[in-house]
C-alpha atoms as a PDB file:
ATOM      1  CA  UNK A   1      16.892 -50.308-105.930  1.00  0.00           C
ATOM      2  CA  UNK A   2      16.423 -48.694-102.378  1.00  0.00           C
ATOM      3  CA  UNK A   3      17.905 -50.510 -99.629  1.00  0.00           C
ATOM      4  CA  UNK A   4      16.494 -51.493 -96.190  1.00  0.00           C
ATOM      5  CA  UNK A   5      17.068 -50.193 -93.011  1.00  0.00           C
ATOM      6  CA  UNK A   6      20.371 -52.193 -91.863  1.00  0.00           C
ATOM      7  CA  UNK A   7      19.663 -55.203 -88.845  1.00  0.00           C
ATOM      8  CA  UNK A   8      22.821 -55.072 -86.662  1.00  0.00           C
ATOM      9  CA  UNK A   9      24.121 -58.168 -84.774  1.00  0.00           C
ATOM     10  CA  UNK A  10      24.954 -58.009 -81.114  1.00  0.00           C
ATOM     11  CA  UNK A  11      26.683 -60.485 -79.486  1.00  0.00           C
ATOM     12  CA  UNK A  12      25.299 -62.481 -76.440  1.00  0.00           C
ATOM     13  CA  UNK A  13      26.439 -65.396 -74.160  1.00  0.00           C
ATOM     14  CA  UNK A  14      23.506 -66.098 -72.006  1.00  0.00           C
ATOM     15  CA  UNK A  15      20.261 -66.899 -73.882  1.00  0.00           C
ATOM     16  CA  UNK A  16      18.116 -66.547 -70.210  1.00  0.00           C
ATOM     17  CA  UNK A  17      19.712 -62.945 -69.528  1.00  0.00           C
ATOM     18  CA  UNK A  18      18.955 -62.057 -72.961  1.00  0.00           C
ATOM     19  CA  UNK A  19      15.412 -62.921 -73.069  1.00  0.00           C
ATOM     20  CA  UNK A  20      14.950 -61.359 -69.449  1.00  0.00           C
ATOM     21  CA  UNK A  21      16.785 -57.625 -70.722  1.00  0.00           C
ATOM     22  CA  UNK A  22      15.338 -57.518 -74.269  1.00  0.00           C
ATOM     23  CA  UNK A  23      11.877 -59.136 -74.255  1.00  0.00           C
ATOM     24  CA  UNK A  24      11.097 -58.708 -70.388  1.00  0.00           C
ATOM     25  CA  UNK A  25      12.409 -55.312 -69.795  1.00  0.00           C
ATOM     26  CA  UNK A  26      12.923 -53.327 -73.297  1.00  0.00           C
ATOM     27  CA  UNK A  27      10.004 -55.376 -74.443  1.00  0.00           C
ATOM     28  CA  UNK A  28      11.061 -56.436 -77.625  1.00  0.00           C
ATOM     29  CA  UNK A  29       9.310 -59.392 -79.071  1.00  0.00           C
ATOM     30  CA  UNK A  30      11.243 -62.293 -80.692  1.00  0.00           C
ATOM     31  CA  UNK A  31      10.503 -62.380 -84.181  1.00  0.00           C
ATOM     32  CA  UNK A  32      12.652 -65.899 -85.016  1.00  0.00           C
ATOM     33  CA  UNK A  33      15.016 -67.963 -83.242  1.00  0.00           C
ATOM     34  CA  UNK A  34      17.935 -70.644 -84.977  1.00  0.00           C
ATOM     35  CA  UNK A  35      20.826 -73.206 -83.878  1.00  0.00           C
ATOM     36  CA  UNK A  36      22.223 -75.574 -86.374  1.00  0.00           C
ATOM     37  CA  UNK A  37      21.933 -77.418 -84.125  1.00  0.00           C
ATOM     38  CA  UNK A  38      20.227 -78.402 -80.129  1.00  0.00           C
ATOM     39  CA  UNK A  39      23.638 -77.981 -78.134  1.00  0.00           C
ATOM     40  CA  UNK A  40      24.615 -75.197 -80.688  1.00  0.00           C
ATOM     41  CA  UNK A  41      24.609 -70.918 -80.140  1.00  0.00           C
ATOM     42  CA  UNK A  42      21.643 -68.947 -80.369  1.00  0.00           C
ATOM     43  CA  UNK A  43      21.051 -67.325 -83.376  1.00  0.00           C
ATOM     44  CA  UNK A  44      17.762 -64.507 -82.340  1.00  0.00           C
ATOM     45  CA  UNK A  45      15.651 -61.580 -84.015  1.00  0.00           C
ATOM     46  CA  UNK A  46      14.251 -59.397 -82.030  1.00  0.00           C
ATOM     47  CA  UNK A  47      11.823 -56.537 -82.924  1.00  0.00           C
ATOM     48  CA  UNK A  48      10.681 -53.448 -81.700  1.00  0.00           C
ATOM     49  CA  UNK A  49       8.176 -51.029 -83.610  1.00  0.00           C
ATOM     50  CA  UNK A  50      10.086 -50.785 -86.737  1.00  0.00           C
ATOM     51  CA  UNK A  51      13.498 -51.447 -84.945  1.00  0.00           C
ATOM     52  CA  UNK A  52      15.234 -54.776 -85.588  1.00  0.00           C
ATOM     53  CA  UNK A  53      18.287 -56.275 -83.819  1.00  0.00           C
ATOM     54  CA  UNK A  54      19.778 -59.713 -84.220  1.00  0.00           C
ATOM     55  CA  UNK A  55      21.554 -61.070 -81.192  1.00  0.00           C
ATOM     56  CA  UNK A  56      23.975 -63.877 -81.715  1.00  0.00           C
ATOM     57  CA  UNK A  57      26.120 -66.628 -79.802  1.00  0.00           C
ATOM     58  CA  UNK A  58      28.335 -67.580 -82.197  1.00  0.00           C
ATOM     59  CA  UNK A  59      32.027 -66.660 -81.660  1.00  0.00           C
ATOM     60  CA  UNK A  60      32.450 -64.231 -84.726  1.00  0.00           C
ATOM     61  CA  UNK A  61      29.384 -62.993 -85.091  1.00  0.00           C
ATOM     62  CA  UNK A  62      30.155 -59.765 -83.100  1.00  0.00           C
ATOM     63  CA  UNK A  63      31.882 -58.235 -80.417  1.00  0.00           C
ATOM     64  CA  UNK A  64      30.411 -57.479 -76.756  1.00  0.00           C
ATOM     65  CA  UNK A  65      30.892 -53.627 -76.716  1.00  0.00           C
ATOM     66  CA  UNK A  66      29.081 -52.393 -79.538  1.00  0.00           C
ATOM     67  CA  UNK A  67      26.722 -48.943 -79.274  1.00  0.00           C
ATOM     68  CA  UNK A  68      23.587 -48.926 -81.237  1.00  0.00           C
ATOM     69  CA  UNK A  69      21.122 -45.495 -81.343  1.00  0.00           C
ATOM     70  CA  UNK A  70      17.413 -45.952 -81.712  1.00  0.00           C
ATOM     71  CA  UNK A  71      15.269 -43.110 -82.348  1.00  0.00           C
ATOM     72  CA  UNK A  72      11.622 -43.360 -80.334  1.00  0.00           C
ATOM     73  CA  UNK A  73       8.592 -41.080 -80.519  1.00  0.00           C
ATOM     74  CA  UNK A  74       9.130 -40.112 -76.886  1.00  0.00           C
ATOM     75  CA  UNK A  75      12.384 -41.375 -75.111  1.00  0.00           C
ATOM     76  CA  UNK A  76      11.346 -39.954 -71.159  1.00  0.00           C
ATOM     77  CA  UNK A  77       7.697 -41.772 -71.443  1.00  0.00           C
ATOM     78  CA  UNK A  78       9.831 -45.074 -72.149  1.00  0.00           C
ATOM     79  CA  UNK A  79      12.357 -44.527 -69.657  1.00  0.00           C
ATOM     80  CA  UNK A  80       9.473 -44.031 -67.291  1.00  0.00           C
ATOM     81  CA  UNK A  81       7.913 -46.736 -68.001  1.00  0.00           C
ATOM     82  CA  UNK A  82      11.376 -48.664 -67.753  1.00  0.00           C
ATOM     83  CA  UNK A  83      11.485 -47.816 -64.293  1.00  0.00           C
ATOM     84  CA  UNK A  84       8.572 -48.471 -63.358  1.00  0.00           C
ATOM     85  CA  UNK A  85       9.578 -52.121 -63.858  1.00  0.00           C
ATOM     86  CA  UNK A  86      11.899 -51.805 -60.528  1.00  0.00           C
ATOM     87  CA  UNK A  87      14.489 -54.182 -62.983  1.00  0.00           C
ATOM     88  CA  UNK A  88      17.080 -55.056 -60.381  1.00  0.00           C
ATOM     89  CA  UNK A  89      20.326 -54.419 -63.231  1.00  0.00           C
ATOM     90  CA  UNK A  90      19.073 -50.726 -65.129  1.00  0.00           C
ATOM     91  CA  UNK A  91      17.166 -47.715 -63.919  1.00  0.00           C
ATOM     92  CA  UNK A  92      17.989 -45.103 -66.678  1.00  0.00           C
ATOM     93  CA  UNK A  93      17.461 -41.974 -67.373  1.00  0.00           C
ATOM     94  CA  UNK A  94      17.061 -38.796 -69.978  1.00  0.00           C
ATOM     95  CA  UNK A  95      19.980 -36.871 -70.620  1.00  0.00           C
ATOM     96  CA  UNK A  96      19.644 -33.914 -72.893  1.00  0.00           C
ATOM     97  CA  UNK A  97      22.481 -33.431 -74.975  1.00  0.00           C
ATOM     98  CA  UNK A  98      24.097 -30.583 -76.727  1.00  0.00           C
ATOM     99  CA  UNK A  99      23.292 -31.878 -80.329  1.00  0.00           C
ATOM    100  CA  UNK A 100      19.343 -31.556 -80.044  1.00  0.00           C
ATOM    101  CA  UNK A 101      18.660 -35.272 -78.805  1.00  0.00           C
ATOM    102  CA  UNK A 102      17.448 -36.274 -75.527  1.00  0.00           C
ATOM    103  CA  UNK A 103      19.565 -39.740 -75.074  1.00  0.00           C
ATOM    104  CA  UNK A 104      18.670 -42.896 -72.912  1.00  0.00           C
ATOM    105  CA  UNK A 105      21.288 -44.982 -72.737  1.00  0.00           C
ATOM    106  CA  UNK A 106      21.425 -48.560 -71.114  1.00  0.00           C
ATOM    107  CA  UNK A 107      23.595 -51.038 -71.349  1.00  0.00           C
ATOM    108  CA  UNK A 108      23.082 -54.761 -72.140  1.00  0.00           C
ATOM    109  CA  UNK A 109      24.406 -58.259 -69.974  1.00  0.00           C
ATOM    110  CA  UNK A 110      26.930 -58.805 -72.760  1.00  0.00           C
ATOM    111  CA  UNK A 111      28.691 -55.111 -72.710  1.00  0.00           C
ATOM    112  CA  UNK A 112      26.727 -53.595 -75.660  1.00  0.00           C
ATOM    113  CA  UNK A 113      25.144 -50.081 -75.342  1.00  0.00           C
ATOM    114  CA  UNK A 114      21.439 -49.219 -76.465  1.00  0.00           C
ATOM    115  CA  UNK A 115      20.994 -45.599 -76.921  1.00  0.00           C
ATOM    116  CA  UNK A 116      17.322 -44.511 -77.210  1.00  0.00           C
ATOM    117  CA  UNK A 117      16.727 -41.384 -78.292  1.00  0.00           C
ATOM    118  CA  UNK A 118      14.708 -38.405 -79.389  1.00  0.00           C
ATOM    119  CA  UNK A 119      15.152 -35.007 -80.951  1.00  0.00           C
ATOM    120  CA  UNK A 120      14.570 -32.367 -78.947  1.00  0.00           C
ATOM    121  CA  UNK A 121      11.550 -29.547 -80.277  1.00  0.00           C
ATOM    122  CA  UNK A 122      12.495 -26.305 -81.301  1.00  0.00           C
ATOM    123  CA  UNK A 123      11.337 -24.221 -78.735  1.00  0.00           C
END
């Protein structure tokens, strides 16, 4: 049996700031959304390309502070056209690092870092 690419959870506290950093400027799109119940924590999926990440309000779930890499075709044409959004709270950019990868890194409301990245072609 061949397993499938692992979904991790991130932890959130403000479903609004959420929606406005992963949907409205990463542009993820929400694939589901739960709460046991009306007044209960946010349970949401959230998909980009073949990238999946579950963001959670429950106390437990997670901890704020987590780092997550996600590899992308071509990290500098999205951070480009991240700041071309003028988002008032992230304007990042390309760093190319030692190891072959050229790293975005940007980090969410809730204290969790998203590192986009791609490898760098032999020259």
């Amino acid at each position: 049996m061949q397993a499938a690419a692992p979904i991790p959870i991130l932890r959130s506290f403000d479903e609004a700031k959420a929606r406005e950093f992963y949907v409205d400027f990463l542009g993820f799109e929400v694939v589901f959304e739960h709460r046991f119940a009306p007044d209960l924590p946010l349970y949401m999926s959230l998909r980009m390309g073949d990238c999946e990440v579950h963001l959670s309000e429950h106390h437990g779930d997670a901890a704020p502070g987590a780092a997550l890499r996600i590899g992308l075709p071509d990290v500098a044409a999205y951070a480009a056209a991240l700041c071309a959004k003028n988002y008032g709270f992230a304007r990042p950019g390309v760093q190319r690092q030692p190891y072959g990868m050229d790293d975005m890194s940007v980090a969410d409301p809730f204290g969790n870092r998203l590192i986009f990245c791609t490898p760098v072609p032999d020259s």
